[in-house]
N, C-alpha and C. Protein backbone atom coordinates (compact mmCIF):
# COMPACT_ATOMS: atom_id res chain seq x y z
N UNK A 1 -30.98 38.60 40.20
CA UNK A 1 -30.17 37.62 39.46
C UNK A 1 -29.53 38.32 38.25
N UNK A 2 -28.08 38.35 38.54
CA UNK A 2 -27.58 38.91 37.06
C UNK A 2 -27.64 37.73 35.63
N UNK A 3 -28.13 39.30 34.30
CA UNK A 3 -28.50 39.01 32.93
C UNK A 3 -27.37 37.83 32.81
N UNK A 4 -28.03 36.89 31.71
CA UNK A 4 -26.95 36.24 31.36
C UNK A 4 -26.18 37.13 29.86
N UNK A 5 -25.42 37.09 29.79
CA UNK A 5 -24.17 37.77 29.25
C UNK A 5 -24.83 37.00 27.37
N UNK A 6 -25.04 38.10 26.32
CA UNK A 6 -25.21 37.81 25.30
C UNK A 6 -24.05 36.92 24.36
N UNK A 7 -23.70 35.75 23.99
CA UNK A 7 -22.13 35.69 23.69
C UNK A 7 -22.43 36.03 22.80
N UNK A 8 -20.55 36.55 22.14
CA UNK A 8 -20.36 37.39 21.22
C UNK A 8 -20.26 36.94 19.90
N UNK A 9 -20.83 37.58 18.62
CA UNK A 9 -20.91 36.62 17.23
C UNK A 9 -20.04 36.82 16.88
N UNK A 10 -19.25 35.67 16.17
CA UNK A 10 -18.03 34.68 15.96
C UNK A 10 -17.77 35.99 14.40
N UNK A 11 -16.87 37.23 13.94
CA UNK A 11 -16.56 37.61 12.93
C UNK A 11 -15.67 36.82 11.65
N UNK A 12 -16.01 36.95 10.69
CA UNK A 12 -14.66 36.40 9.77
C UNK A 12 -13.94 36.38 9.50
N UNK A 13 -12.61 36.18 9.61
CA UNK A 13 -11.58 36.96 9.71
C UNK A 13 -11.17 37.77 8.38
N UNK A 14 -10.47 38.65 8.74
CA UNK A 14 -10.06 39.88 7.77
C UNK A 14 -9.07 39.54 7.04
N UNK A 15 -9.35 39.37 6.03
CA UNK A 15 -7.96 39.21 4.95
C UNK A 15 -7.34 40.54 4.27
N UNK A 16 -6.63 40.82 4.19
CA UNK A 16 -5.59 41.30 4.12
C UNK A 16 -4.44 40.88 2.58
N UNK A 17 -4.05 41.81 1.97
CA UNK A 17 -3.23 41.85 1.09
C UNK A 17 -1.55 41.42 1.37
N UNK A 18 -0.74 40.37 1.17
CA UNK A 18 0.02 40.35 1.26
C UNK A 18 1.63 41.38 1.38
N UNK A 19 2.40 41.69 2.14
CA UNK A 19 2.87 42.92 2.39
C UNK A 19 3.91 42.71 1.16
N UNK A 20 4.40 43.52 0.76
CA UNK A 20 6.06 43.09 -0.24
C UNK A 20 6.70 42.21 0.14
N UNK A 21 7.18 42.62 1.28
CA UNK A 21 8.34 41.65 2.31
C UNK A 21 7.71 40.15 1.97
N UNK A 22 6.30 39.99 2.06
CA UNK A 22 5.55 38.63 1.90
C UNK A 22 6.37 38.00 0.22
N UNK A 23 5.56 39.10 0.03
CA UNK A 23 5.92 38.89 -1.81
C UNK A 23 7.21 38.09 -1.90
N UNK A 24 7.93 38.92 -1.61
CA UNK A 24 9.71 38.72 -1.95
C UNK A 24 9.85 37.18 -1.33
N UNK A 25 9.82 37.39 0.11
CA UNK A 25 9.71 36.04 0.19
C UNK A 25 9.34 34.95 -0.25
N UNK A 26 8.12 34.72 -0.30
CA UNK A 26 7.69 33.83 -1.01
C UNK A 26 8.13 33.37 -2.58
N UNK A 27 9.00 34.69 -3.26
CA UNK A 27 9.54 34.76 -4.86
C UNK A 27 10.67 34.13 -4.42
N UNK A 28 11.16 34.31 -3.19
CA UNK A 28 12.75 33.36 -3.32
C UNK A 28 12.25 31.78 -3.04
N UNK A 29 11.50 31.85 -2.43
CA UNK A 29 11.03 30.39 -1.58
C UNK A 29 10.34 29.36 -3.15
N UNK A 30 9.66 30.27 -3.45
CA UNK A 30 9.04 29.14 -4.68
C UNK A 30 10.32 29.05 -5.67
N UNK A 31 11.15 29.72 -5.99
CA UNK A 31 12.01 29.91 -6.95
C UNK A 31 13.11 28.52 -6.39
N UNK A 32 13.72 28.59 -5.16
CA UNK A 32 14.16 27.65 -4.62
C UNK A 32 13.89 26.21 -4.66
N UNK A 33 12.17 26.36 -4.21
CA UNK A 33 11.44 25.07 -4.47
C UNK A 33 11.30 24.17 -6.02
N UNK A 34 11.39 25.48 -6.82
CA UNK A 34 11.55 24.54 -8.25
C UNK A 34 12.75 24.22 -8.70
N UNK A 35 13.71 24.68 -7.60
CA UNK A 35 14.84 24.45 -8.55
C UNK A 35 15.42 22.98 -7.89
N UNK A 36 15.03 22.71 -6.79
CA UNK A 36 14.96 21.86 -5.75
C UNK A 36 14.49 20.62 -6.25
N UNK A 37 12.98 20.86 -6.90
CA UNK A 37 12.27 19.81 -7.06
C UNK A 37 12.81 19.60 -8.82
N UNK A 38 12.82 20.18 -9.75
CA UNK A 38 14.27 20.06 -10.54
C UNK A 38 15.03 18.64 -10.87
N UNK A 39 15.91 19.23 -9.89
CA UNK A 39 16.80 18.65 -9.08
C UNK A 39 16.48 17.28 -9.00
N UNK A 40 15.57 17.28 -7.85
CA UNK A 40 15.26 15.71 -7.33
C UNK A 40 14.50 14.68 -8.95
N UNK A 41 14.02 15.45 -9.70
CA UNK A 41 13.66 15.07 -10.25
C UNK A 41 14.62 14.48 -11.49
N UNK A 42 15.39 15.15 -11.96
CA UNK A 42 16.78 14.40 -12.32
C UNK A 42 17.54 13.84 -11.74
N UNK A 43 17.55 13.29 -10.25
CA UNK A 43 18.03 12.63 -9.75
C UNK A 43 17.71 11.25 -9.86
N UNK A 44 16.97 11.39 -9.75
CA UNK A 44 15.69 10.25 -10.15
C UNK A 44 15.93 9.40 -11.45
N UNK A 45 15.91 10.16 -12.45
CA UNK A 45 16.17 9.77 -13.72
C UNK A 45 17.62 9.25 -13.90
N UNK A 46 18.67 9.96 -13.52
CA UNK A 46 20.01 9.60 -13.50
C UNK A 46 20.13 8.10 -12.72
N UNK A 47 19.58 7.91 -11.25
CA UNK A 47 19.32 6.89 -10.59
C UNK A 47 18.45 5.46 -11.39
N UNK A 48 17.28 6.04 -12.06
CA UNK A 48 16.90 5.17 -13.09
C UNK A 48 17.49 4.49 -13.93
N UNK A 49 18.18 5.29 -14.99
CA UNK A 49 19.38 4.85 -15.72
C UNK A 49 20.29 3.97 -15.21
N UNK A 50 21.19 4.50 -14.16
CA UNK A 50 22.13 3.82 -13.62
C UNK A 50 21.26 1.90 -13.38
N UNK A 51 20.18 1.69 -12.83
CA UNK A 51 19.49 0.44 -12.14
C UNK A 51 19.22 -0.26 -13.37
N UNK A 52 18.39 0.08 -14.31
CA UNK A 52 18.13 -0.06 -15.72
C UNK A 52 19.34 -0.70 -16.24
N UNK A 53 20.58 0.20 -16.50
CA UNK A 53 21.59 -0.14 -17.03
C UNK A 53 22.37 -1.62 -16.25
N UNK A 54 22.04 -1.42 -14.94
CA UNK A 54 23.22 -2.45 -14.15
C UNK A 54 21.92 -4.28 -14.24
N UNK A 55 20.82 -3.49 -14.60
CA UNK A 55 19.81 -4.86 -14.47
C UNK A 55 20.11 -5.90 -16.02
N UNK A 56 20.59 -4.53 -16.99
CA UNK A 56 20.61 -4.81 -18.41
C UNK A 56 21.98 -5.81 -18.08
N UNK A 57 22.62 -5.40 -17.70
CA UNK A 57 24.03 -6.05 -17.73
C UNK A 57 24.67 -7.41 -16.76
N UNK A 58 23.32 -7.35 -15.53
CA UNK A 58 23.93 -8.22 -14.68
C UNK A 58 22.60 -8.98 -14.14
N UNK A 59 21.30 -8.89 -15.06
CA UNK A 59 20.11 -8.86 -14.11
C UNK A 59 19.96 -9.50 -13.19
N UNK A 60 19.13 -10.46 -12.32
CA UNK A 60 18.81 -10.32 -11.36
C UNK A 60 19.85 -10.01 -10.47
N UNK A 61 21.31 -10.66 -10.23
CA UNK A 61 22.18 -10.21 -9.21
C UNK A 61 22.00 -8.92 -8.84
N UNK A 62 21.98 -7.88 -9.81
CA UNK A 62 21.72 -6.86 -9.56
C UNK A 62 20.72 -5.70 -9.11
N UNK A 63 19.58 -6.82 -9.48
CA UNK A 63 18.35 -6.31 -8.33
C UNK A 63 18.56 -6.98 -6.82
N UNK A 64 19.62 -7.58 -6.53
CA UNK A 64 19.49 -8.03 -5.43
C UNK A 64 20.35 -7.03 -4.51
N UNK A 65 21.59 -6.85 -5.62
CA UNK A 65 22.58 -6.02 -5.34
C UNK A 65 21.80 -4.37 -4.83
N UNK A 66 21.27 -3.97 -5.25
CA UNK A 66 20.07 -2.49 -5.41
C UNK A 66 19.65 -2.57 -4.01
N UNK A 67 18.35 -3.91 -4.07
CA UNK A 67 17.79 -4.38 -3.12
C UNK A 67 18.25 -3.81 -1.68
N UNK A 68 19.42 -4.74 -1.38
CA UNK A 68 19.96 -4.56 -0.40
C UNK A 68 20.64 -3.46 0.26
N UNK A 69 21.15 -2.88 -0.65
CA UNK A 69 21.73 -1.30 -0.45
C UNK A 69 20.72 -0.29 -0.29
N UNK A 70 19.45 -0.35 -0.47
CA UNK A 70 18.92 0.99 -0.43
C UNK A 70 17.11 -0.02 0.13
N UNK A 71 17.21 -0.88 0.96
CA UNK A 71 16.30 -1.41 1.49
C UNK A 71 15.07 -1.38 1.47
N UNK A 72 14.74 0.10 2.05
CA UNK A 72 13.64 0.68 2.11
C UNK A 72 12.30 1.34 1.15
N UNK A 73 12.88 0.58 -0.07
CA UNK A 73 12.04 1.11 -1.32
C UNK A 73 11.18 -0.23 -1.38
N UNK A 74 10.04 0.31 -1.44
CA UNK A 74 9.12 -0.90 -1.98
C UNK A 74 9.69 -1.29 -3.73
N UNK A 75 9.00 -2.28 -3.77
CA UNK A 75 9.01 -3.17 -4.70
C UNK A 75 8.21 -2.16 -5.67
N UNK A 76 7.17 -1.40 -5.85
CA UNK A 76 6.70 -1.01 -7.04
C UNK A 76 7.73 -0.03 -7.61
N UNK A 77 8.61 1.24 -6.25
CA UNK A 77 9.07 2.01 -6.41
C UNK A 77 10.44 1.58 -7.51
N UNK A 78 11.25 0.44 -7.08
CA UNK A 78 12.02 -0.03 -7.87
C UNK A 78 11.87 -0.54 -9.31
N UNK A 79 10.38 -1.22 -9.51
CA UNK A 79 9.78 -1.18 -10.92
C UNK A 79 9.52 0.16 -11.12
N UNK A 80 9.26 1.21 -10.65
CA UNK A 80 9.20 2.58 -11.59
C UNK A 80 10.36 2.86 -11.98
N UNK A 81 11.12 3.04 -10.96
CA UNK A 81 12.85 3.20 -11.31
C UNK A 81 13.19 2.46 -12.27
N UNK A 82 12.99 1.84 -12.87
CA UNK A 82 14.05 0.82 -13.89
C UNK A 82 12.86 1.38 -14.89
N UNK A 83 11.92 1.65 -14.71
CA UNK A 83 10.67 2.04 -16.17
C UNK A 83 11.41 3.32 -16.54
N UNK A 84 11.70 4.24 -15.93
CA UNK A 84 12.15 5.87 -15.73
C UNK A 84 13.80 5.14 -16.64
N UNK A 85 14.26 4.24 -16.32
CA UNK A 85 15.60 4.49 -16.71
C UNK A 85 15.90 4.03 -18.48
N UNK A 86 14.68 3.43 -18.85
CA UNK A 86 14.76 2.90 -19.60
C UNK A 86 13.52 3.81 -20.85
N UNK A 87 12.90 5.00 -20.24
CA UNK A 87 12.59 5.42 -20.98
C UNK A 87 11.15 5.05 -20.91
N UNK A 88 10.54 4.46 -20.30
CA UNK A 88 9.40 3.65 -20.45
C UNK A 88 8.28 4.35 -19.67
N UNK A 89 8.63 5.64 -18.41
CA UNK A 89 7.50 5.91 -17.71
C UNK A 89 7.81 7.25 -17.51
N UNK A 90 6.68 7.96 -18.03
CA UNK A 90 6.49 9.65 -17.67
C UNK A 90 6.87 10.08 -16.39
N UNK A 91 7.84 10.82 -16.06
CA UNK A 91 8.62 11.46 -14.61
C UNK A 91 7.46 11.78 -13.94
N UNK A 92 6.41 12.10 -14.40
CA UNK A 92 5.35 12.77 -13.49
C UNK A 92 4.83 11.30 -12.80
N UNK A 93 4.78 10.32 -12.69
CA UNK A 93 4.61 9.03 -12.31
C UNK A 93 5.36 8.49 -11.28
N UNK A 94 6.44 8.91 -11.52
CA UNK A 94 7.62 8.26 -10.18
C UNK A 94 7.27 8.98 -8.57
N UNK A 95 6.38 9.47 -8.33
CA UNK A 95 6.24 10.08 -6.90
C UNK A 95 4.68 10.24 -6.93
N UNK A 96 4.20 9.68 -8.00
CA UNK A 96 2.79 10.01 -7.92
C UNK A 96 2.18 8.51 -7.64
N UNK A 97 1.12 8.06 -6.49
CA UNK A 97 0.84 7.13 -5.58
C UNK A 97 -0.61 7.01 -5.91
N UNK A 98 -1.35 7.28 -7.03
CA UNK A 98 -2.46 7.59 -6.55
C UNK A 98 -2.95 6.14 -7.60
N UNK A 99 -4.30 5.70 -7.55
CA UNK A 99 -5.04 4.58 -7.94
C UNK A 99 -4.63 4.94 -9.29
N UNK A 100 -5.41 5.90 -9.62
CA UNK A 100 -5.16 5.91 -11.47
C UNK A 100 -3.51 6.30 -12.00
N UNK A 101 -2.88 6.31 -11.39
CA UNK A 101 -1.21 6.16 -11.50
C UNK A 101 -0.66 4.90 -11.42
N UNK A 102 -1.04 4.62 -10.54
CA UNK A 102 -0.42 2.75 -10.21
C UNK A 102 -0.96 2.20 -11.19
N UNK A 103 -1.92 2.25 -12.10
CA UNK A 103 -2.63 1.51 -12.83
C UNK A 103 -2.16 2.04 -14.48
N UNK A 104 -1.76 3.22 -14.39
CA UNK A 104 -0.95 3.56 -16.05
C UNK A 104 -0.06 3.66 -16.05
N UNK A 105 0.92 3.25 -14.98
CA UNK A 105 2.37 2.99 -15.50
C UNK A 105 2.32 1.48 -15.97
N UNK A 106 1.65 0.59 -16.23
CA UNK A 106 1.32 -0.56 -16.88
C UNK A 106 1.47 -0.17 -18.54
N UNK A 107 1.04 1.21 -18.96
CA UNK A 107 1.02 1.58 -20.32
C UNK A 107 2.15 1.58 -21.32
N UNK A 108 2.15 1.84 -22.54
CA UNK A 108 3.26 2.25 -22.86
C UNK A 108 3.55 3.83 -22.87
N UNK A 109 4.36 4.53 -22.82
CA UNK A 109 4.92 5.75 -22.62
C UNK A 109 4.18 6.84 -23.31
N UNK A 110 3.89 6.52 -25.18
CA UNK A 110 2.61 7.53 -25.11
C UNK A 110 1.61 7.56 -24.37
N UNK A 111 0.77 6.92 -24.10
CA UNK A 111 -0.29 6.70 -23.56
C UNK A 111 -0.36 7.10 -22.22
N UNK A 112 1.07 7.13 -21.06
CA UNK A 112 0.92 7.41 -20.18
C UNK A 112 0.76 9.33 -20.33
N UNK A 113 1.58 9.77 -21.10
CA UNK A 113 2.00 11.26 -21.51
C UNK A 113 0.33 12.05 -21.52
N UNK A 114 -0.31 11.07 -22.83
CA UNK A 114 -1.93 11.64 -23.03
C UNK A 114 -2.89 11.47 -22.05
N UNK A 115 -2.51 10.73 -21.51
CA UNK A 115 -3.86 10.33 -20.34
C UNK A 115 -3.11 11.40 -19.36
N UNK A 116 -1.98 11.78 -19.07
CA UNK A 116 -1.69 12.84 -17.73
C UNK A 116 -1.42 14.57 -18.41
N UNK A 117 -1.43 14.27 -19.21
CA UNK A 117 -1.87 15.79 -19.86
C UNK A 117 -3.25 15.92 -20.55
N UNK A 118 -4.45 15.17 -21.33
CA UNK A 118 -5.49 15.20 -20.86
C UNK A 118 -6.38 14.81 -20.52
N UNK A 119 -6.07 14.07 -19.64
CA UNK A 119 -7.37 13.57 -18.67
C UNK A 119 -7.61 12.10 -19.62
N UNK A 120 -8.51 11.17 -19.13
CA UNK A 120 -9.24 9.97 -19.97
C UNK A 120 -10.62 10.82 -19.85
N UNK A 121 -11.64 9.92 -20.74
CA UNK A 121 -13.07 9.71 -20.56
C UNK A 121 -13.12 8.66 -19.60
N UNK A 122 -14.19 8.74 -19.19
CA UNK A 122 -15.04 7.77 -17.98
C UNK A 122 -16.90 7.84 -18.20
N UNK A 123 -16.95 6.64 -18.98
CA UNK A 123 -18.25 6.54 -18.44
C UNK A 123 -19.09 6.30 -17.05
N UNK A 124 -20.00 6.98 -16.82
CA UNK A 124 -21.10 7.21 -15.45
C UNK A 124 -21.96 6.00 -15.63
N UNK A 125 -21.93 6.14 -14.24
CA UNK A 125 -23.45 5.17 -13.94
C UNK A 125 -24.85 5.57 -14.73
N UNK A 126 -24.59 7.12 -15.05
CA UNK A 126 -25.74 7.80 -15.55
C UNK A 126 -25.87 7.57 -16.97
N UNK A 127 -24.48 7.08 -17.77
CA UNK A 127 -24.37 7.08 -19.81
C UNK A 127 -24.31 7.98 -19.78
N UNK A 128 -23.50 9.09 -19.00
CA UNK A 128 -22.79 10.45 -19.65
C UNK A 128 -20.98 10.09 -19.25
N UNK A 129 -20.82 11.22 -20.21
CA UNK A 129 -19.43 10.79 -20.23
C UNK A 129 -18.30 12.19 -19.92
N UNK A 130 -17.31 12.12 -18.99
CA UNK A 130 -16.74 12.98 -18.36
C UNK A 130 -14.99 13.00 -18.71
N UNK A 131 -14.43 13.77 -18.79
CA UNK A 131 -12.90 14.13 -19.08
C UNK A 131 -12.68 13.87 -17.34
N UNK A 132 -11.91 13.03 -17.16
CA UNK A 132 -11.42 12.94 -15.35
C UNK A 132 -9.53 13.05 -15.34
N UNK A 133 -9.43 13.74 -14.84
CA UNK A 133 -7.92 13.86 -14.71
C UNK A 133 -7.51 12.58 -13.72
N UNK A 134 -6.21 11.60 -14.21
CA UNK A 134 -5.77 10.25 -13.89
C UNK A 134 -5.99 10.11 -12.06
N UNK A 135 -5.34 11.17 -11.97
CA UNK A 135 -5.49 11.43 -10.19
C UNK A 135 -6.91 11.44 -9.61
N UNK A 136 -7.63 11.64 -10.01
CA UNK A 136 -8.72 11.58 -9.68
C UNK A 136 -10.33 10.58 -9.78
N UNK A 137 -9.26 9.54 -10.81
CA UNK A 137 -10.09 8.38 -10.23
C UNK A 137 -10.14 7.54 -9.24
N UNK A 138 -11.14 6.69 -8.81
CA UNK A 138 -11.04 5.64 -7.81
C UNK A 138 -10.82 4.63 -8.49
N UNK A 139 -10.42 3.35 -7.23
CA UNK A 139 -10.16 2.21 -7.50
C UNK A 139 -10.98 1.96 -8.85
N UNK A 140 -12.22 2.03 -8.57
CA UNK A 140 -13.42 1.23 -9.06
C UNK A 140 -13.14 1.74 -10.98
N UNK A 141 -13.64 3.19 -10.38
CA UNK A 141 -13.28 3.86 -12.38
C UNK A 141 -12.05 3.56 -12.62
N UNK A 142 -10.68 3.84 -11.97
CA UNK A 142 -9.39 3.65 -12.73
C UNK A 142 -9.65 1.73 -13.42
N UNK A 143 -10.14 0.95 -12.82
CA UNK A 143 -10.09 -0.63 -13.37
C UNK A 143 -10.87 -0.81 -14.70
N UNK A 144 -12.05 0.57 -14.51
CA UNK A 144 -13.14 0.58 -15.68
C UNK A 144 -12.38 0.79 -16.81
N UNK A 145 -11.59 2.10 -16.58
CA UNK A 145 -10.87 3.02 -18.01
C UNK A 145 -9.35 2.38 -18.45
N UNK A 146 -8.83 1.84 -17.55
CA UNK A 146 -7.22 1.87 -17.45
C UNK A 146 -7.02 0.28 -17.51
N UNK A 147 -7.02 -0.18 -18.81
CA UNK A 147 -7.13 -1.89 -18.91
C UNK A 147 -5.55 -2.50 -18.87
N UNK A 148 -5.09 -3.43 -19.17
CA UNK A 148 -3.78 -4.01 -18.82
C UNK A 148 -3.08 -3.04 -19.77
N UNK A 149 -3.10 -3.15 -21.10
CA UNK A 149 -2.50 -2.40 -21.90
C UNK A 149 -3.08 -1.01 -22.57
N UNK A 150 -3.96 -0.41 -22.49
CA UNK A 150 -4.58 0.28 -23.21
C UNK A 150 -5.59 0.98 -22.55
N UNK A 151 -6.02 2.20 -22.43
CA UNK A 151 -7.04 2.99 -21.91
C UNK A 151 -8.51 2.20 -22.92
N UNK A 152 -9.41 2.20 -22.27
CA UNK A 152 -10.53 1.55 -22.43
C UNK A 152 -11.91 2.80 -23.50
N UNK A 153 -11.74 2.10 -24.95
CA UNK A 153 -13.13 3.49 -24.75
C UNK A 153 -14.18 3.51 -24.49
N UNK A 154 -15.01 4.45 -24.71
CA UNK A 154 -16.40 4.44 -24.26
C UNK A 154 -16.90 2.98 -24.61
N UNK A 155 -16.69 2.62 -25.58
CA UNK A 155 -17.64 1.13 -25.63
C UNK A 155 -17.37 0.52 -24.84
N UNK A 156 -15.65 -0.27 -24.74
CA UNK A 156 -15.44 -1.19 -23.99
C UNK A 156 -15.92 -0.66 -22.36
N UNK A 157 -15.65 0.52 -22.59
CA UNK A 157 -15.93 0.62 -20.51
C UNK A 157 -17.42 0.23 -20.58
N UNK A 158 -18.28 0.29 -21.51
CA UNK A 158 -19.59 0.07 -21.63
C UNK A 158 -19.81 -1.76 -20.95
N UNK A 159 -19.43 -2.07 -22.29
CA UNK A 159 -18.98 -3.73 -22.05
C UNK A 159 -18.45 -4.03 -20.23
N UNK A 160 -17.20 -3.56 -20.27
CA UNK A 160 -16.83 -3.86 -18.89
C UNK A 160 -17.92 -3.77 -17.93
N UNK A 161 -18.88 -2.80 -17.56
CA UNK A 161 -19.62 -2.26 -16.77
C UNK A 161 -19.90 -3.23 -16.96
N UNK A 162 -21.35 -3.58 -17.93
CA UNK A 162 -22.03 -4.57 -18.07
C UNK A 162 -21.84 -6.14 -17.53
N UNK A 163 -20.57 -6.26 -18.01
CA UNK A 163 -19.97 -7.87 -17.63
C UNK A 163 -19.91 -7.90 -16.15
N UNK A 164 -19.89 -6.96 -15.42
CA UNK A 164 -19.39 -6.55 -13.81
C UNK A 164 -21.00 -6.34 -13.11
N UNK A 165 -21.80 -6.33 -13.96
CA UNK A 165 -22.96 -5.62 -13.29
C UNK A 165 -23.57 -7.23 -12.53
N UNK A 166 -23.41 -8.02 -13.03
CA UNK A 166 -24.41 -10.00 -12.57
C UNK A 166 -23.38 -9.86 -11.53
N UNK A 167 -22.07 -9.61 -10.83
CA UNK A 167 -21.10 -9.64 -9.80
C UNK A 167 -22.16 -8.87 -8.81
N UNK A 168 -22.45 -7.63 -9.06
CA UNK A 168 -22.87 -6.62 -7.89
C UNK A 168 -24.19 -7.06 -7.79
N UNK A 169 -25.01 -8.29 -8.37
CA UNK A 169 -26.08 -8.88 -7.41
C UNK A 169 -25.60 -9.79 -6.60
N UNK A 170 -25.14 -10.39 -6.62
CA UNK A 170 -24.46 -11.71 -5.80
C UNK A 170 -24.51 -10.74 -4.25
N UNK A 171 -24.81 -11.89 -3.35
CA UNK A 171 -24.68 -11.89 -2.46
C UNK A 171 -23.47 -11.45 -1.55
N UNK A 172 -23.57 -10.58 -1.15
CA UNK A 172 -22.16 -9.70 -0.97
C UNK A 172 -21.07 -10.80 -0.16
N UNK A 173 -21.65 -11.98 0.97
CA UNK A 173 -20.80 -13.04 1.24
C UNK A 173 -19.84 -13.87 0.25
N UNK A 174 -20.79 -13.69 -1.14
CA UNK A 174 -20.22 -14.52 -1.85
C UNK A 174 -18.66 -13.72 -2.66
N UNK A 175 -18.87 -12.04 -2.16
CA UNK A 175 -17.90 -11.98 -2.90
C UNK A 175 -16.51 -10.77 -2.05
N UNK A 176 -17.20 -11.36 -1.11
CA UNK A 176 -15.96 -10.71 0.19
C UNK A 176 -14.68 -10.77 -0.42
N UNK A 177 -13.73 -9.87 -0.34
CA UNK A 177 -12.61 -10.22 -0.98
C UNK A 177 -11.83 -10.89 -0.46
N UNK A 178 -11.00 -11.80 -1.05
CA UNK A 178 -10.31 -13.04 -0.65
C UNK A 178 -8.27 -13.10 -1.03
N UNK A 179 -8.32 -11.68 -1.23
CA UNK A 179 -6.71 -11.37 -1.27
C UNK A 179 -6.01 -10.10 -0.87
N UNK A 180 -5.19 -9.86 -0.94
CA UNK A 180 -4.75 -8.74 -0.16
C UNK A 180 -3.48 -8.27 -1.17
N UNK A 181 -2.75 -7.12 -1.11
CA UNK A 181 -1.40 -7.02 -1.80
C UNK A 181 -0.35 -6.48 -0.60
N UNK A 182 0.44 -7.39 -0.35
CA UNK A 182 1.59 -7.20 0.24
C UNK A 182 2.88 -7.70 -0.27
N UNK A 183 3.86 -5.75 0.09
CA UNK A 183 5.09 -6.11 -1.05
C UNK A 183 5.18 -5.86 -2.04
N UNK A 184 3.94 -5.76 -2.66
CA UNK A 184 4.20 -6.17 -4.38
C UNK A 184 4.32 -7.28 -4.61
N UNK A 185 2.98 -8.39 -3.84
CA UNK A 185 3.18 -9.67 -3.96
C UNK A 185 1.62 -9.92 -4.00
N UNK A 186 0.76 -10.90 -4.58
CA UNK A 186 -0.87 -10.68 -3.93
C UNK A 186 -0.94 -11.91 -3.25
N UNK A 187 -1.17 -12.01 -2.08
CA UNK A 187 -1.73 -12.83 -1.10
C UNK A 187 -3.08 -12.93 -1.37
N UNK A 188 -3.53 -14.49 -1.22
CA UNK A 188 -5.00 -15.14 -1.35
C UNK A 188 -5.20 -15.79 0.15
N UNK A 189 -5.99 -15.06 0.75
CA UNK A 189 -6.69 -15.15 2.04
C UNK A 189 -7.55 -16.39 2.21
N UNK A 190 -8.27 -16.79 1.37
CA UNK A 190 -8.79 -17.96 1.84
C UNK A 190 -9.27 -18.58 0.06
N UNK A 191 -9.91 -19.93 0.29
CA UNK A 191 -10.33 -20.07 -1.02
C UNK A 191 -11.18 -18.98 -1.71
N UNK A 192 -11.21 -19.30 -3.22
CA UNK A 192 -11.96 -18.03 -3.79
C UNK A 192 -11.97 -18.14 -5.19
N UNK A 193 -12.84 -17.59 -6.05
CA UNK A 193 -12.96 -17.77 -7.54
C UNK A 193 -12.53 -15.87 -7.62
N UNK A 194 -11.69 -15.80 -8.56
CA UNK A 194 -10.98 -14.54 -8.82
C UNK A 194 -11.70 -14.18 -10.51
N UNK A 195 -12.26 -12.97 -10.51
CA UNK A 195 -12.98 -12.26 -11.81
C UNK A 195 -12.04 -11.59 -12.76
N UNK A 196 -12.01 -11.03 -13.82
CA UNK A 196 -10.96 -10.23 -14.33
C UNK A 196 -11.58 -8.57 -13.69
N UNK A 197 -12.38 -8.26 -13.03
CA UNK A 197 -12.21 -7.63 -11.92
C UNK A 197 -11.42 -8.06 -10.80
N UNK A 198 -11.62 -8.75 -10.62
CA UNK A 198 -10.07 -8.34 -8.87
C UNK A 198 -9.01 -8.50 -9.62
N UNK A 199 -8.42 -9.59 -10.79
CA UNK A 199 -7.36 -9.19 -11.67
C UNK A 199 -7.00 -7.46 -11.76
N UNK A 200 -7.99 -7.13 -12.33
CA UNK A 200 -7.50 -5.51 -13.09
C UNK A 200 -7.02 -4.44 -11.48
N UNK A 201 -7.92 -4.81 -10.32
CA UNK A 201 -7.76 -4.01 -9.33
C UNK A 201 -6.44 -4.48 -8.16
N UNK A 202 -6.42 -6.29 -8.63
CA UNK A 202 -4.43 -6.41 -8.18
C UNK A 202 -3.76 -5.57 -8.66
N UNK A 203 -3.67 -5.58 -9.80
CA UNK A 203 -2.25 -4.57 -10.78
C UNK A 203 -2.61 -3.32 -10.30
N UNK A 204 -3.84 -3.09 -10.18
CA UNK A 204 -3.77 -1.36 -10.15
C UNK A 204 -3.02 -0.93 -8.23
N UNK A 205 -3.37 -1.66 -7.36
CA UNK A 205 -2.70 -1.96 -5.75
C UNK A 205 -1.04 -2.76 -6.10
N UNK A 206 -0.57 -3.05 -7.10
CA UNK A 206 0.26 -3.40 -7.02
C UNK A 206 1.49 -2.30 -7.93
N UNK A 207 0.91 -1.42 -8.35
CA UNK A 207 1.44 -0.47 -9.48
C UNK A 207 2.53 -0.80 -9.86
């Protein structure tokens, strides 16, 4: 009976130094890419202005007028646009989708600037306290730190926790969620008593 055949151990692959030719390339390609993204990014702003300006002058007709011509923009995207045109929302915000973004363009304009250059605090489950860059909170922390108007400090997120903590005994039937956000609109699914938790976490799904 022939040996069975030892299989062969799986090596790592070999990395290797990028060649020049790599180099170069890649120096035109990123160079391109910023000038690109640039670009789009004053486009943006110019486009802001323009919506801003035509809302100032003709409002609602003119969100309808927008509306219809360029269809395919959600409803938050067009509230960033008119924030951007008017001066009201940090450029780094208009393409950024993430929980703790949707939830500080609610701010005013300093506030959005400091919280995305450095980071908020966030208190832990543990009572230590952490620098978290905006992108990188969840639902749950961005609602803790990121209040309607104002980043939350250590106390109040203290408070908040606390007030939220008699919710997370309840019987989890009792607190199934009972709305949804579609559009940029919040739909209520069935009857329901609403907390200033699911408040804070509409706005933040509705950015």
């Amino acid at each position: 009976m022939p040996a069975t055949p030892t299989p062969a151990t799986p090596t790592a692959p070999t990395l290797t130094a990028p060649t020049p030719a790599t180099l170069a390339a890649l120096s035109t390609a990123t160079t391109v890419f910023a000038k690109a993204l640039a670009h789009g990014i004053a486009s943006f702003r110019e486009a802001g202005v323009v919506y801003a300006k035509a809302i100032t002058e003709h409002g609602q007709v003119a969100r309808d007028a927008f509306t219809a011509a360029v269809p395919k923009l959600r409803p938050s995207t067009w509230r960033r646009l008119e924030m951007l045109g008017r001066g009201a929302l940090d450029e780094r915000l208009i393409l950024n989708g993430t929980t703790g973004a949707s939830a500080l363009v609610r701010l005013p304009f300093p506030l959005q600037k400091d919280a995305l250059d450095n980071g908020v605090e966030l208190l832990t489950t543990a009572g230590d306290t952490l620098r978290v860059e905006v992108d990188h909170l969840t639902a749950e922390q961005s609602a803790q730190v990121i209040a309607i108007d104002h980043i939350r400090s250590l106390a109040e997120q203290r408070a908040y926790v606390e007030a939220k903590a008699p919710l997370l005994r309840l019987d989890p039937r009792t607190r199934q969620k009972c709305w949804r956000v579609v559009g940029g609109k919040v739909r209520i699914t069935h009857p329901c008593e609403l907390t200033r938790v699911d408040l804070a976490n509409m706005l933040a799904e509705m950015g």
